[in-house]
Protein backbone atom coordinates (compact mmCIF):
# COMPACT_ATOMS: atom_id res chain seq x y z
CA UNK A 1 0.00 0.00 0.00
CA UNK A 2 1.05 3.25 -0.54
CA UNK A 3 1.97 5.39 2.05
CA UNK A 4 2.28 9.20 0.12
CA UNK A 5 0.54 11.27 1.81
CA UNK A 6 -0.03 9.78 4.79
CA UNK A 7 -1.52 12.50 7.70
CA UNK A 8 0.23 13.78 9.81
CA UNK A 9 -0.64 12.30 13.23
CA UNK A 10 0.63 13.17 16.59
CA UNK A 11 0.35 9.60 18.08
CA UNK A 12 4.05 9.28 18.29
CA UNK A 13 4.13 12.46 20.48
CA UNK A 14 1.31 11.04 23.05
CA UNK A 15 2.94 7.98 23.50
CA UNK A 16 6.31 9.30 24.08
CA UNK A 17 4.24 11.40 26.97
CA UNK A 18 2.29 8.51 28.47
CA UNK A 19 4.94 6.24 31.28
CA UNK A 20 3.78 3.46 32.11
CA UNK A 21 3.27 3.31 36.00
CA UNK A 22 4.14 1.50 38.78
CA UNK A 23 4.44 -2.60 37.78
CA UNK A 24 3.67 -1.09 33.91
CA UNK A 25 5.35 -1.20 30.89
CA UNK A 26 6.74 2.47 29.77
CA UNK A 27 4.75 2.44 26.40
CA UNK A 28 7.15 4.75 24.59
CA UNK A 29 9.99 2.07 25.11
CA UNK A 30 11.29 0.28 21.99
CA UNK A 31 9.38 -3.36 23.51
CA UNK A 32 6.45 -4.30 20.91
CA UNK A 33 2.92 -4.16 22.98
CA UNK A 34 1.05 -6.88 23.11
CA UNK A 35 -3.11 -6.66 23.56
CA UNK A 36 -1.96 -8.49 26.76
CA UNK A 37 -0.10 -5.38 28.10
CA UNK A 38 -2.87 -3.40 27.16
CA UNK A 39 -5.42 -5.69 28.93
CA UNK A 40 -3.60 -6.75 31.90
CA UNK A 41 -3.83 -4.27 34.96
CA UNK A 42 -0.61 -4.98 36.21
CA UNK A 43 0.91 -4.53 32.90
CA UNK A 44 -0.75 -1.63 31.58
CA UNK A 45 0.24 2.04 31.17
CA UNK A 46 -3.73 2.59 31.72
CA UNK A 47 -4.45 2.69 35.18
CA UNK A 48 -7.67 4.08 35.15
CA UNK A 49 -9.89 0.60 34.83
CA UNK A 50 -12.55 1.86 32.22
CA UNK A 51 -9.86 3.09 30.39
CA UNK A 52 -7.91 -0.05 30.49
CA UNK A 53 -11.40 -1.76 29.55
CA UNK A 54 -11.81 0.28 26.89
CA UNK A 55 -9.07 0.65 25.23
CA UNK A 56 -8.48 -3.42 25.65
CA UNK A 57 -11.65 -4.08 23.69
CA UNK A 58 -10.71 -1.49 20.90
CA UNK A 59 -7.06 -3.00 20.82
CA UNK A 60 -8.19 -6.39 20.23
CA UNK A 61 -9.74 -5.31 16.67
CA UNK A 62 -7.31 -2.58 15.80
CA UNK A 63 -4.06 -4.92 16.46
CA UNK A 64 -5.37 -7.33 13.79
CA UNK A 65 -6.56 -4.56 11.48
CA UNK A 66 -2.91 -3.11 11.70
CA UNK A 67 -1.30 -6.24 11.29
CA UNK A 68 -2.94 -6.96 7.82
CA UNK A 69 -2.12 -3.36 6.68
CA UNK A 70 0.89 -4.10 7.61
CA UNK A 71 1.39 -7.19 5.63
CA UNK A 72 0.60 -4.93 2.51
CA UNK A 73 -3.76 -5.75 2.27
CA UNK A 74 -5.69 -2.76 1.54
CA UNK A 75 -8.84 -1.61 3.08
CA UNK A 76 -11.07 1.50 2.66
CA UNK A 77 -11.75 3.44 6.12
CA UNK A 78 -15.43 2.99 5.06
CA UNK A 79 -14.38 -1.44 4.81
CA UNK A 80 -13.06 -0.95 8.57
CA UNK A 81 -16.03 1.05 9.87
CA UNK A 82 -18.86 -0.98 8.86
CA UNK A 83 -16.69 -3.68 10.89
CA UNK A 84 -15.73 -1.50 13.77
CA UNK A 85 -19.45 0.04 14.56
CA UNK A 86 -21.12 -3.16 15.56
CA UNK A 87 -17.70 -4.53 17.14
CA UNK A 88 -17.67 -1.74 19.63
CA UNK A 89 -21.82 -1.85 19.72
CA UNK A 90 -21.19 -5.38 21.54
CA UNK A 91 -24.07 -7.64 21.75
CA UNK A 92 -26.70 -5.63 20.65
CA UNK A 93 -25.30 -4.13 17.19
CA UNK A 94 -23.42 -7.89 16.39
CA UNK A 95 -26.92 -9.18 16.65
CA UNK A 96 -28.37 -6.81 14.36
CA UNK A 97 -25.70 -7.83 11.72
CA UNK A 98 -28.32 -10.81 11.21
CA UNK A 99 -31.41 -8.36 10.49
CA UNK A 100 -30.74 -5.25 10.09
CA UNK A 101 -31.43 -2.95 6.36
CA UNK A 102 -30.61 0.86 5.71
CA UNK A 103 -34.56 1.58 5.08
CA UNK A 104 -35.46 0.64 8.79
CA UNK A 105 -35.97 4.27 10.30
CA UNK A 106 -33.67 3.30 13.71
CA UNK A 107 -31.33 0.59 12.31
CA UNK A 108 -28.09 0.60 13.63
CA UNK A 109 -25.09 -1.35 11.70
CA UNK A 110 -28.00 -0.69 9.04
CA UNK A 111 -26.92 -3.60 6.86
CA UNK A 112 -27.16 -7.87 6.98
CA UNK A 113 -24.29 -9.74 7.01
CA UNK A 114 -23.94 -13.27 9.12
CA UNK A 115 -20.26 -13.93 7.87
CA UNK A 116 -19.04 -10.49 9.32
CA UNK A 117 -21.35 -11.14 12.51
CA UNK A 118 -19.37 -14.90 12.95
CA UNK A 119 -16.41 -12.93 12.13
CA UNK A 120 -16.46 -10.25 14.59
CA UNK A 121 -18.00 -12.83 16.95
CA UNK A 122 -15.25 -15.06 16.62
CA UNK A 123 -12.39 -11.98 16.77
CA UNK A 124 -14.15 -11.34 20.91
CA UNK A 125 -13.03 -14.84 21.51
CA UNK A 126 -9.46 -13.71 21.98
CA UNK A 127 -10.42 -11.57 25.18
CA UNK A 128 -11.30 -12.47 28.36
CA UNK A 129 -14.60 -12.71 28.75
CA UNK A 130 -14.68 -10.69 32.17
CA UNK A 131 -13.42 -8.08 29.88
CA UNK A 132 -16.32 -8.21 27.57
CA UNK A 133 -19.09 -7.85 30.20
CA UNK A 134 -17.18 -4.63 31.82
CA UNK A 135 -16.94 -3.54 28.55
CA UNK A 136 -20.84 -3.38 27.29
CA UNK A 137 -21.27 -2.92 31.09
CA UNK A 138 -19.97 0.45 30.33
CA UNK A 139 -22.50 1.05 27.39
CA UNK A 140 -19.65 3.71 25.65
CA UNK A 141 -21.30 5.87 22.90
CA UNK A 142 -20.17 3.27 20.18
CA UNK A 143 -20.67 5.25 16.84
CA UNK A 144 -18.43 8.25 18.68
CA UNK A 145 -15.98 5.97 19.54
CA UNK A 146 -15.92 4.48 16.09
CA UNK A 147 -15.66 7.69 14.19
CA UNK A 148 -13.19 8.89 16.49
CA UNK A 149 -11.03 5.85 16.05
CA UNK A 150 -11.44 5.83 12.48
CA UNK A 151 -10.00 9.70 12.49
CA UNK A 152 -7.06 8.90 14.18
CA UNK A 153 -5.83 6.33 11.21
CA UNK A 154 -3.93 7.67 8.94
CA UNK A 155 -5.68 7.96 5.48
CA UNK A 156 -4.34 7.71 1.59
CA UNK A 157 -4.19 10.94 -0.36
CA UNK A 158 -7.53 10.38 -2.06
CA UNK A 159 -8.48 10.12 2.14
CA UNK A 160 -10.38 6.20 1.05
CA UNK A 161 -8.32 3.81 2.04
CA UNK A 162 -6.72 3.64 5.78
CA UNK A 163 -3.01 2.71 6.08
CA UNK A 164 -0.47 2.03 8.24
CA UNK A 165 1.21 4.66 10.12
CA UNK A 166 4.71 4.38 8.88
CA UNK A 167 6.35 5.34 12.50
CA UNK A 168 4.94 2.45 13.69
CA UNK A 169 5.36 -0.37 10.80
CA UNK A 170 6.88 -2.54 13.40
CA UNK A 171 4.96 -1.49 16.68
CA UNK A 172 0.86 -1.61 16.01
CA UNK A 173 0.77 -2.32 19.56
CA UNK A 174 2.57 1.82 20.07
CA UNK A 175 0.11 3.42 17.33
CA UNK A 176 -2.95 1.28 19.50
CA UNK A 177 -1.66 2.49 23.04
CA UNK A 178 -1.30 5.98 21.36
CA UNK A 179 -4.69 6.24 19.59
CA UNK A 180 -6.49 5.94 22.75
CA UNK A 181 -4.47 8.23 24.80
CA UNK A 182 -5.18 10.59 22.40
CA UNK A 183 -9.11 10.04 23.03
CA UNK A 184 -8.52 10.06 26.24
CA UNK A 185 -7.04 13.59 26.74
CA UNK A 186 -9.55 15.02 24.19
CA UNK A 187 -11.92 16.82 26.86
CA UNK A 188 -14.87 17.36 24.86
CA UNK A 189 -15.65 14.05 25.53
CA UNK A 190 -15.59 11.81 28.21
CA UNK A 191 -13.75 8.57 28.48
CA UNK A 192 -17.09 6.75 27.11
CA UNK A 193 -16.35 8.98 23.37
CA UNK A 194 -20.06 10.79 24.59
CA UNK A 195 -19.55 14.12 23.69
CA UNK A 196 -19.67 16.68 26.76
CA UNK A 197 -23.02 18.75 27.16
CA UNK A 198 -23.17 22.30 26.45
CA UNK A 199 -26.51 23.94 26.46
CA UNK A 200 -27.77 26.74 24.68
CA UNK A 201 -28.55 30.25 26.85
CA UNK A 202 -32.07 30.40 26.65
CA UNK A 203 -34.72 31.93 29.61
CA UNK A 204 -36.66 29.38 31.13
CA UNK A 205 -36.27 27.09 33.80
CA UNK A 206 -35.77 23.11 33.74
CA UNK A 207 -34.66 20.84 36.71
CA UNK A 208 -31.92 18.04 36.87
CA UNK A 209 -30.82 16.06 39.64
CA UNK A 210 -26.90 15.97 39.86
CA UNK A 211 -26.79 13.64 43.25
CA UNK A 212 -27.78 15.57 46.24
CA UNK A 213 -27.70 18.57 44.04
CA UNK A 214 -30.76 20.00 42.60
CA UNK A 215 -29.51 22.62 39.88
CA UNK A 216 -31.87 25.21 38.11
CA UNK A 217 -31.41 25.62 34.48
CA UNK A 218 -32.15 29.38 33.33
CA UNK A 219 -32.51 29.48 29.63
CA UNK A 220 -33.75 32.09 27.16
CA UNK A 221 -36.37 29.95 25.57
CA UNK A 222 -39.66 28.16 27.92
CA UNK A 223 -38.71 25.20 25.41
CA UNK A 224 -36.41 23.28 27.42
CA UNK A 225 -36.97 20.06 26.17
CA UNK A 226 -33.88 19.76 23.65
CA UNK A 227 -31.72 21.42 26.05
CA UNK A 228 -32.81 18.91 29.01
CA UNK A 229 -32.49 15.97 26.72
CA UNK A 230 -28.57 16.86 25.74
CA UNK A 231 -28.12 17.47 29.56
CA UNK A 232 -28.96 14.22 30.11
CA UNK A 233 -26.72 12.88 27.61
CA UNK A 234 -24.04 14.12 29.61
CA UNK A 235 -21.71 10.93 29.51
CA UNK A 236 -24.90 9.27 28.69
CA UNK A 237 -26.00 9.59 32.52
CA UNK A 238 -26.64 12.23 35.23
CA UNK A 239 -24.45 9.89 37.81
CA UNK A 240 -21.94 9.99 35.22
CA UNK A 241 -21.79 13.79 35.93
CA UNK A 242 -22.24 13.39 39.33
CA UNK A 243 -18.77 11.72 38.71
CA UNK A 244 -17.28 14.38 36.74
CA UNK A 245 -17.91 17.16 38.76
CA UNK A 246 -17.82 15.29 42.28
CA UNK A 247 -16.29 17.86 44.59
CA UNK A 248 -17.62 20.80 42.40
CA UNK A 249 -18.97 23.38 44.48
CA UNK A 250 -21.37 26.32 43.19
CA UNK A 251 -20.66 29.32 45.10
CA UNK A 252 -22.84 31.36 46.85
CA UNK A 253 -22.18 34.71 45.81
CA UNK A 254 -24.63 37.03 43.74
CA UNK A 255 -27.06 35.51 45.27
CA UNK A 256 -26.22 31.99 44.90
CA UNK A 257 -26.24 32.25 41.09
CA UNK A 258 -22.54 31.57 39.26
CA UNK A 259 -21.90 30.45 35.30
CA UNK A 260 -20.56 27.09 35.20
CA UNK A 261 -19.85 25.31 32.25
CA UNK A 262 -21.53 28.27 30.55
CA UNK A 263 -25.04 27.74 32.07
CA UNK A 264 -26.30 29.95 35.24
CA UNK A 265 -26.49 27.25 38.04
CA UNK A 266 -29.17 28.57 41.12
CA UNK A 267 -27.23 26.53 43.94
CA UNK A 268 -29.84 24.48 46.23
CA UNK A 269 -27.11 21.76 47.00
CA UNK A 270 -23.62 20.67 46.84
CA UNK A 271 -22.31 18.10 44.22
């Protein structure tokens, strides 16, 4: 495959910045990384579990889609994604691969294939299956995560085909460890890929329950559905926030109401 033209990326940059910890493996060392390193806690330069989770499960299908670009095979980003989506969907989008058509109004993978399906199937076999359940236990924002990924492979000139990253020819296991350090640190999302909430000013009030914290939304328009609806997409769960901003504290002055994350808050707890 041919790599002119090949986008710049700055995984080679995160990796070099990312140690591994205490009992891990430095991940900018010249060592090939293994989806065990990735996978295993004691091993891995991701010490934050859903991370680990996360980026374990992703690693599993990346390292073999590397590996055959690497061996010279050629695949369109738009062949990897319509692998990737249901992969990272779990159980719910691999079992659609068996019904599913573009004309149904809410279809998902939005295609029918049974070979892909036993394929994909077959590719979860390598993990553990522990690592599975946490994994769909987490219920990530899937079709995010699998543009995201997608993104951060570098692309032919023409931008159709994906190809290997030519830094790491030798090392898939680097450009993996890389790629989702680099979604990681993005903060306009969270470490599911769902995209942070931020709500349009509008008048009008709407309340959400953040924990023991009951905040007042003050918006400019009485319509407060849409706005209420992307609140509560907030990492796909109000605990989820509760997590995020745990420790956040509104203060009290002008009377109680402060801008935070560019909404007036009326404080009538503590998160």
């Amino acid at each position: 495959t041919s790599r002119e033209g090949v986008e710049a990326q700055p995984i080679e940059q995160v990796v070099d910045e990312v140690p591994g910890e205490s009992g891990g493996e430095d991940i900018s060392s010249s060592a090939p990384i293994a989806l065990e390193d990735i996978c295993n806690p004691s091993k891995s330069a991701f010490k934050d579990d859903r991370q680990r989770i996360i980026a374990c499960y992703g690693a599993n299908f990346l390292l073999k889609t590397l590996k055959d670009l690497n061996q010279g095979e050629s695949k369109s980003a738009m062949h990897v994604r319509m692998r990737l989506l249901p992969y990272l969907g779990g159980t719910p989008t691999l079992n659609a691969l068996a019904s599913d058509y573009p004309k149904k109004k809410d279809c998902t993978v939005c295609y029918t294939d049974t070979d892909i399906q036993a394929e994909l199937t077959q590719l979860r076999s390598n993990l553990d299956p522990t690592i599975i359940k946490d994994f769909e236990a987490l219920n990530v924002c899937y079709a995010t995560l699998t543009d995201r990924i997608i993104s951060e492979m570098p692309k032919s000139d023409d931008g159709v085909n994906v190809v290997s990253h030519p830094h790491y020819d030798e090392k898939p296991g680097h450009q993996v460890a890389g790629m989702f350090k680099a979604l990681f640190i993005n903060h306009s999302y969270n470490d599911l890929s769902c995209r942070i909430a931020r709500l349009p000013r509008r008048h009008g009030t709407k309340h959400s329950r953040f924990g023991d914290a009951d905040i007042s939304l003050k918006m400019k328009d009485p319509s407060l559905a849409a706005a209420h609806e992307s609140l509560q997409k907030f990492g796909r769960s109000a605990s989820q926030a509760v997590e995020r901003f745990k420790g956040f504290k509104v203060p009290t002055n002008l009377k109680g109401v402060k801008t935070m994350m560019g909404m007036n808050v009326e404080r009538k707890g503590t998160i």
